[in-house]
C-alpha atoms as a PDB file:
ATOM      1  CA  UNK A   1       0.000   0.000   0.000  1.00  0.00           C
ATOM      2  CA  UNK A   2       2.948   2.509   0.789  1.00  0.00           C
ATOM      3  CA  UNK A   3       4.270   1.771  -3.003  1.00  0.00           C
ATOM      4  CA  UNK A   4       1.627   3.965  -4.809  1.00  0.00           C
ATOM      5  CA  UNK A   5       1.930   6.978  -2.022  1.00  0.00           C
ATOM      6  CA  UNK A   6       5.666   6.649  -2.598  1.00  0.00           C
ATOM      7  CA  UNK A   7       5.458   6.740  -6.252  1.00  0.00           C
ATOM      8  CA  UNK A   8       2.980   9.550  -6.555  1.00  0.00           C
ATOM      9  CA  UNK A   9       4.311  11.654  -3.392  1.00  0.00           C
ATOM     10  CA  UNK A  10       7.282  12.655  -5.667  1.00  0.00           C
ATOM     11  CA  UNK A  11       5.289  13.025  -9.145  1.00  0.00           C
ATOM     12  CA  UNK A  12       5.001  16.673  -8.115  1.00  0.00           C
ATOM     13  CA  UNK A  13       5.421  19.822  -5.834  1.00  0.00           C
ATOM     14  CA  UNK A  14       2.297  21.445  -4.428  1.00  0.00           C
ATOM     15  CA  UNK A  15       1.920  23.450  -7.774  1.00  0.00           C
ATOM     16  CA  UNK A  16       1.825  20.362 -10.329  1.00  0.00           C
ATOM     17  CA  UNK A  17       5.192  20.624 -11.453  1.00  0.00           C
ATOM     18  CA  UNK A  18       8.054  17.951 -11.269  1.00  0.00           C
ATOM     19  CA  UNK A  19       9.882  18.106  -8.057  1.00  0.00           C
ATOM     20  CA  UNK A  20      13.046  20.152  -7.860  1.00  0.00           C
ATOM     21  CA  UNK A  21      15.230  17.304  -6.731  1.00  0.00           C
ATOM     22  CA  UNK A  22      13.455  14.877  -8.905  1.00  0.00           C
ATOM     23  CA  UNK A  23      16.076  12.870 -10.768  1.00  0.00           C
ATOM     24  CA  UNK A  24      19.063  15.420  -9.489  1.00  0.00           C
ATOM     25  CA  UNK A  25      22.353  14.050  -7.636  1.00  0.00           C
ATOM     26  CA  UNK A  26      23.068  15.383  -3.887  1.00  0.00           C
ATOM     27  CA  UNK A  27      26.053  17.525  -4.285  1.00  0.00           C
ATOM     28  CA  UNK A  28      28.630  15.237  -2.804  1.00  0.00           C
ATOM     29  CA  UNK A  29      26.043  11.811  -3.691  1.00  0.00           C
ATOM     30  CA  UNK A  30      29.058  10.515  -5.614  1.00  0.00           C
ATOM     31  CA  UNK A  31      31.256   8.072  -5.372  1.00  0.00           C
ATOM     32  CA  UNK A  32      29.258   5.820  -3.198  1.00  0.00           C
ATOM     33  CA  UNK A  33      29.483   2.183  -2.054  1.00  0.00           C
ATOM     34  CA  UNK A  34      26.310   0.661  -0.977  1.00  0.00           C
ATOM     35  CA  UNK A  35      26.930  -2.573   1.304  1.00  0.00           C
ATOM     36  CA  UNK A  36      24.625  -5.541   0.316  1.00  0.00           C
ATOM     37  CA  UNK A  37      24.105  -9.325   1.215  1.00  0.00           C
ATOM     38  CA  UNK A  38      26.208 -11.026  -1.408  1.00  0.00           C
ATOM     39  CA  UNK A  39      28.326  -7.819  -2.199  1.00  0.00           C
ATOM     40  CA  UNK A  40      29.161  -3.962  -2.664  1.00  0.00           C
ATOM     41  CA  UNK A  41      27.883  -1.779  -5.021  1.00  0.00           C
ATOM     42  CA  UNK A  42      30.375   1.060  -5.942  1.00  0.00           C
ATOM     43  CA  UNK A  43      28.631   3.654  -8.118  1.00  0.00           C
ATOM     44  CA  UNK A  44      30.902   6.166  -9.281  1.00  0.00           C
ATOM     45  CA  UNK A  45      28.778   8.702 -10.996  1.00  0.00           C
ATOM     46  CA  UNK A  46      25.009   9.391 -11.556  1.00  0.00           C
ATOM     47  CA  UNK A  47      23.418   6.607 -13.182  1.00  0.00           C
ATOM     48  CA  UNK A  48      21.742   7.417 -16.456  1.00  0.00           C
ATOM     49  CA  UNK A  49      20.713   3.828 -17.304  1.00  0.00           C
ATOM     50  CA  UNK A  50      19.082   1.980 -14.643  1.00  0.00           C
ATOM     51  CA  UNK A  51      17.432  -1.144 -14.945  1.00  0.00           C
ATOM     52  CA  UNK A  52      15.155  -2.063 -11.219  1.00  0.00           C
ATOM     53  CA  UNK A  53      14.411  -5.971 -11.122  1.00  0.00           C
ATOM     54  CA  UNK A  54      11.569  -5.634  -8.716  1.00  0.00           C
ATOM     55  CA  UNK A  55       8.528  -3.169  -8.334  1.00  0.00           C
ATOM     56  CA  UNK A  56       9.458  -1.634  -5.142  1.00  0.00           C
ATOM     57  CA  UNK A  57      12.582  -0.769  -7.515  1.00  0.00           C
ATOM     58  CA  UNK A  58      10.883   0.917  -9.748  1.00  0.00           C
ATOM     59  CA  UNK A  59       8.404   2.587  -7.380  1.00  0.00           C
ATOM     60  CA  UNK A  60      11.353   4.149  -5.366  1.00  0.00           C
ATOM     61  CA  UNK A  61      13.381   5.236  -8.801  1.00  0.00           C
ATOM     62  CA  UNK A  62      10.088   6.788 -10.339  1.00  0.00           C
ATOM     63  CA  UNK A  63       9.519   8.491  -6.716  1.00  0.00           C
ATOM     64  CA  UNK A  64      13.018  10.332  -7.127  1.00  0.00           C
ATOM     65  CA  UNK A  65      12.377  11.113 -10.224  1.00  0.00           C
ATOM     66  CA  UNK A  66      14.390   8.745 -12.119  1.00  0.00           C
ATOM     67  CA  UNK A  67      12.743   6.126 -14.976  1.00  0.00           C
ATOM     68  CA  UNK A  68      14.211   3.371 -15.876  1.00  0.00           C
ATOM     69  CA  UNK A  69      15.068   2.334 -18.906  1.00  0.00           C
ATOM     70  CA  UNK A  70      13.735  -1.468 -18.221  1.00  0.00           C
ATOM     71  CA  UNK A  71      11.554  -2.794 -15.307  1.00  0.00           C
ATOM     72  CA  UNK A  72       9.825  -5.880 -14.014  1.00  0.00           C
ATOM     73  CA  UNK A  73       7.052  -6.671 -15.633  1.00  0.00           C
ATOM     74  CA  UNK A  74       4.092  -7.084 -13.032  1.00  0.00           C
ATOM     75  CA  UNK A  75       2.495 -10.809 -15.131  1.00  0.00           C
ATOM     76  CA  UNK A  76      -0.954 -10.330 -12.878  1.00  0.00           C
ATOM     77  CA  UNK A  77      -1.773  -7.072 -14.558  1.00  0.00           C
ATOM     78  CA  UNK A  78      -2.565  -6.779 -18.374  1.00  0.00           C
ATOM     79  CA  UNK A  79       0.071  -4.579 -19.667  1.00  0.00           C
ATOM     80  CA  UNK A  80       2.332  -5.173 -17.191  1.00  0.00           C
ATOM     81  CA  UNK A  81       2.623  -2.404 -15.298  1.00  0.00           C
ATOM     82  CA  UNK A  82       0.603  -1.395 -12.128  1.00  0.00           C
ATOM     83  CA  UNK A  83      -2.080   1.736 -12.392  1.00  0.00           C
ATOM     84  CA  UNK A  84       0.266   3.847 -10.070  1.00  0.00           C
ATOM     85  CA  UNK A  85       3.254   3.110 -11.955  1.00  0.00           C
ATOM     86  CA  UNK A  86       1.751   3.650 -15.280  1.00  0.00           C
ATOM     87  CA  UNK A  87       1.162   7.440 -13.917  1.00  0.00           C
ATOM     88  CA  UNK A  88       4.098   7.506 -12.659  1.00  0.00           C
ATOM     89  CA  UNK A  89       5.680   6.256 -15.831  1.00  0.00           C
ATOM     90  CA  UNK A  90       4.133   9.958 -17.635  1.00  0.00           C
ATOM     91  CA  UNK A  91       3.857   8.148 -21.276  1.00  0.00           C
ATOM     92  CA  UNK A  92       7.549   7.081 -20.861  1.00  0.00           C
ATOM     93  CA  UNK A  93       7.590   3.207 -21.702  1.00  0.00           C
ATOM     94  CA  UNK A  94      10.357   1.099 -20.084  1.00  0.00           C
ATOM     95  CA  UNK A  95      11.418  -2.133 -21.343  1.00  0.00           C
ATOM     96  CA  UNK A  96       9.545  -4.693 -19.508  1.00  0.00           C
ATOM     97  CA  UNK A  97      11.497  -7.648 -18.397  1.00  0.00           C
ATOM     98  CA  UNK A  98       9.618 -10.738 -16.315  1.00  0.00           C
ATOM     99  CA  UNK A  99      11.973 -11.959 -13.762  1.00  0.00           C
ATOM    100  CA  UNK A 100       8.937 -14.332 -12.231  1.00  0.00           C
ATOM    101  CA  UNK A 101      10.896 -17.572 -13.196  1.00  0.00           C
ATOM    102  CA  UNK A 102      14.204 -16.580 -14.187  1.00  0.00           C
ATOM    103  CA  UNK A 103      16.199 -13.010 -15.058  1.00  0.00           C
ATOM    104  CA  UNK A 104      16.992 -12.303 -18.233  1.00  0.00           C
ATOM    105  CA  UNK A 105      20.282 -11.446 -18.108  1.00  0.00           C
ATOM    106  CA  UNK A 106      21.244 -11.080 -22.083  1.00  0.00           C
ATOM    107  CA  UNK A 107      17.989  -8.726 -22.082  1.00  0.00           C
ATOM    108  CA  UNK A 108      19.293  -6.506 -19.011  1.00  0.00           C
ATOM    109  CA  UNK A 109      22.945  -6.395 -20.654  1.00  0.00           C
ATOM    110  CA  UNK A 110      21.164  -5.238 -24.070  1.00  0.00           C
ATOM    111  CA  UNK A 111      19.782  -2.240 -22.074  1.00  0.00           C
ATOM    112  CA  UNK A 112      23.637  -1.010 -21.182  1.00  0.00           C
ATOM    113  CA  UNK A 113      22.578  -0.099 -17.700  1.00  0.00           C
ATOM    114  CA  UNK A 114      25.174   1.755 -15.428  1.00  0.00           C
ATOM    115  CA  UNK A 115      23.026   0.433 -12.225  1.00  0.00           C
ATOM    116  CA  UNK A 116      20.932  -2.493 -11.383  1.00  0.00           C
ATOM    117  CA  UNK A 117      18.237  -2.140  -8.783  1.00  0.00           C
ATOM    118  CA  UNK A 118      17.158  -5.661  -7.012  1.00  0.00           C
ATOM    119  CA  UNK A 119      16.364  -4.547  -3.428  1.00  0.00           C
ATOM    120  CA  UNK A 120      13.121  -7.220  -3.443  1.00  0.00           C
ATOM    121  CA  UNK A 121      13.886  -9.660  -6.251  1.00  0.00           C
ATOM    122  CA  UNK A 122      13.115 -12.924  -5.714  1.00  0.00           C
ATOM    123  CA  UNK A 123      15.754 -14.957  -7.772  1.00  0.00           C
ATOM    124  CA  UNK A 124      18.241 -12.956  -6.611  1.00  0.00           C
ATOM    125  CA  UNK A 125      21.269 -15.301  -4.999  1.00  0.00           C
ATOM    126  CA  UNK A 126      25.339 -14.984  -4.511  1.00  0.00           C
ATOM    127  CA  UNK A 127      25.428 -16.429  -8.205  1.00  0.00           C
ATOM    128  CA  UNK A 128      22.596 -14.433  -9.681  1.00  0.00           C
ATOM    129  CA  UNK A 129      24.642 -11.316  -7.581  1.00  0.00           C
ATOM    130  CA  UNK A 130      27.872 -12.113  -9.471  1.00  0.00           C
ATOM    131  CA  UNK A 131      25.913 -12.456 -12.661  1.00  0.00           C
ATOM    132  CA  UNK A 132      24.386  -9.008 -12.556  1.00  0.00           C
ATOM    133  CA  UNK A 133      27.320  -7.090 -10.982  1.00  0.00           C
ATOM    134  CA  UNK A 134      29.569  -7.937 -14.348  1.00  0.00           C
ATOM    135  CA  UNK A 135      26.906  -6.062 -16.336  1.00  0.00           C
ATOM    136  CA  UNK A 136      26.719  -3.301 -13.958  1.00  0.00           C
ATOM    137  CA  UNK A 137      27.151  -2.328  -9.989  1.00  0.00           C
ATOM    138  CA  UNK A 138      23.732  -3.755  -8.870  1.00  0.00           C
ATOM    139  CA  UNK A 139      22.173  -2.684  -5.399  1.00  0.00           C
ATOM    140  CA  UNK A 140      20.118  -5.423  -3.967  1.00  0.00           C
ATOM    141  CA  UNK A 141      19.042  -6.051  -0.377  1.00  0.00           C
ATOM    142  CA  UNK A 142      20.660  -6.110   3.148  1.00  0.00           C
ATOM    143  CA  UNK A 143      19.133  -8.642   4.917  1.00  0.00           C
ATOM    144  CA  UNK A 144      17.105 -11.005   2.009  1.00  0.00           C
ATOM    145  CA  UNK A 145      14.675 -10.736  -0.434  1.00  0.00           C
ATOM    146  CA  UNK A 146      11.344  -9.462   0.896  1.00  0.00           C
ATOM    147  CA  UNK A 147      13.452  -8.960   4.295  1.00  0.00           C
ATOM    148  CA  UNK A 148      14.434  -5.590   3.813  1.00  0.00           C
ATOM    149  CA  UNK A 149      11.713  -2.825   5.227  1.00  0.00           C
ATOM    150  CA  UNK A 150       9.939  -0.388   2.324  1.00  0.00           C
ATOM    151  CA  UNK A 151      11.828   2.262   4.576  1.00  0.00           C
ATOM    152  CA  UNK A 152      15.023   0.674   4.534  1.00  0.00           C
ATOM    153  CA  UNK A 153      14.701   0.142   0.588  1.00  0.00           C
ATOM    154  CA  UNK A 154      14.209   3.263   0.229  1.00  0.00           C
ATOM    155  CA  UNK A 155      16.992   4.523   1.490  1.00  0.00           C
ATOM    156  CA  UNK A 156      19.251   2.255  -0.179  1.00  0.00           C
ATOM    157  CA  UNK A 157      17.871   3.207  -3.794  1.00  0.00           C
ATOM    158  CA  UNK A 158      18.253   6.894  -2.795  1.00  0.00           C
ATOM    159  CA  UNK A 159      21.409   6.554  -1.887  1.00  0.00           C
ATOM    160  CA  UNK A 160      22.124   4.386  -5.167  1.00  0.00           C
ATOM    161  CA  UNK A 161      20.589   7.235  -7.391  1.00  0.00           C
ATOM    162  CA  UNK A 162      22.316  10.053  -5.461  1.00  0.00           C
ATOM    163  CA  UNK A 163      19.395  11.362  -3.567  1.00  0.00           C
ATOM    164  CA  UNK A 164      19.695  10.113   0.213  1.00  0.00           C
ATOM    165  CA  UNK A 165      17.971  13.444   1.370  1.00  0.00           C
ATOM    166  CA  UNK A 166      15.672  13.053  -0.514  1.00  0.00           C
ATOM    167  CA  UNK A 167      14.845   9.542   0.437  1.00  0.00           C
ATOM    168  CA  UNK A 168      14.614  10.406   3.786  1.00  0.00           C
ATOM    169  CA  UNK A 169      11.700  13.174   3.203  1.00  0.00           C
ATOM    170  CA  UNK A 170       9.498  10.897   1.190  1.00  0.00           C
ATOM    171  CA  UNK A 171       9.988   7.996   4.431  1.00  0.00           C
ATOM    172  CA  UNK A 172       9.285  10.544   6.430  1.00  0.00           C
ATOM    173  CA  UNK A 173       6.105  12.231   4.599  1.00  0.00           C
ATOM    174  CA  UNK A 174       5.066   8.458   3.969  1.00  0.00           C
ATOM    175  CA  UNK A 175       4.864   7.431   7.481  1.00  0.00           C
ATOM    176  CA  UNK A 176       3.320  10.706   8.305  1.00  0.00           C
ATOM    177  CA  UNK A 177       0.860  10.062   5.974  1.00  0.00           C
ATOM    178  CA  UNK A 178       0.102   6.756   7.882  1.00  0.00           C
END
């Protein structure tokens, strides 16, 4: 339930327009190493090609402004995307990828990503881990998969995308909303 007011919390400022930090580095964001179960993530620069395995993922990158250019596909919806992520989404159409029974790694490398987001996907292992992190520094969870609280996640993808602070106001404007 917190996805969608995560998602459409940072769509806008209080006068319709996009955000001002919306899909802008921290000034000092970069380099950063993000600590993760089967390894570290060092991210050198801001990402301009990120692929997010998972739909919290791609919640929390479209909530700091940043689309991906490929996301899961959701396989219980029609067109594969959620109703809040579609807005989100403002006509922009990521790649969909389904990573329900396996992850397609030849289709993730096709998309040149600079950072992989997997903070709640499934099939993600130590092997899967070393897969993705020769394709590109991938950011996954600290404790497990679906371990990880929606505040803790987060965090981590702000961090990965450069926008910590920014994290931290829409956890905190989420859980004041609740």
């Amino acid at each position: 339930l917190l996805l969608p007011a995560l998602a459409l919390a940072a769509c806008g400022d209080d006068d319709g327009g996009p955000s001002a930090a919306a899909g802008t580095a921290e000034e000092g964001a970069y380099p950063v190493t993000i600590r993760s179960k089967f390894g570290s993530a060092t991210i050198e620069r801001r990402p301009a090609r990120v692929v997010a395995l998972d739909n919290q993922a791609t919640d929390d990158a479209l909530a700091l402004g940043v689309t991906p250019v490929g996301m899961a596909e959701t396989t219980y919806v029609e067109d594969g995307i959620q109703e809040w992520t579609k807005a989100a989404l403002r006509g922009e159409q990521p790649t969909l990828l389904n990573t329900d029974s396996e992850l397609p790694y030849e289709r993730i490398a096709a998309l040149r990503p600079d950072l992989i987001l997997a903070p709640h996907t499934y099939l993600l292992d130590a092997r899967a881990y070393a897969r993705l992190s020769k394709i590109a520094p991938t950011v996954h969870f600290a404790t497990g998969s679906q371990e990880d609280d929606w505040q803790q996640t987060m965090r981590r993808v702000g961090e990965a995308l450069g926008q910590p602070e920014r994290a931290d106001e829409l956890v905190a404007a989420a859980e004041e909303d609740i």
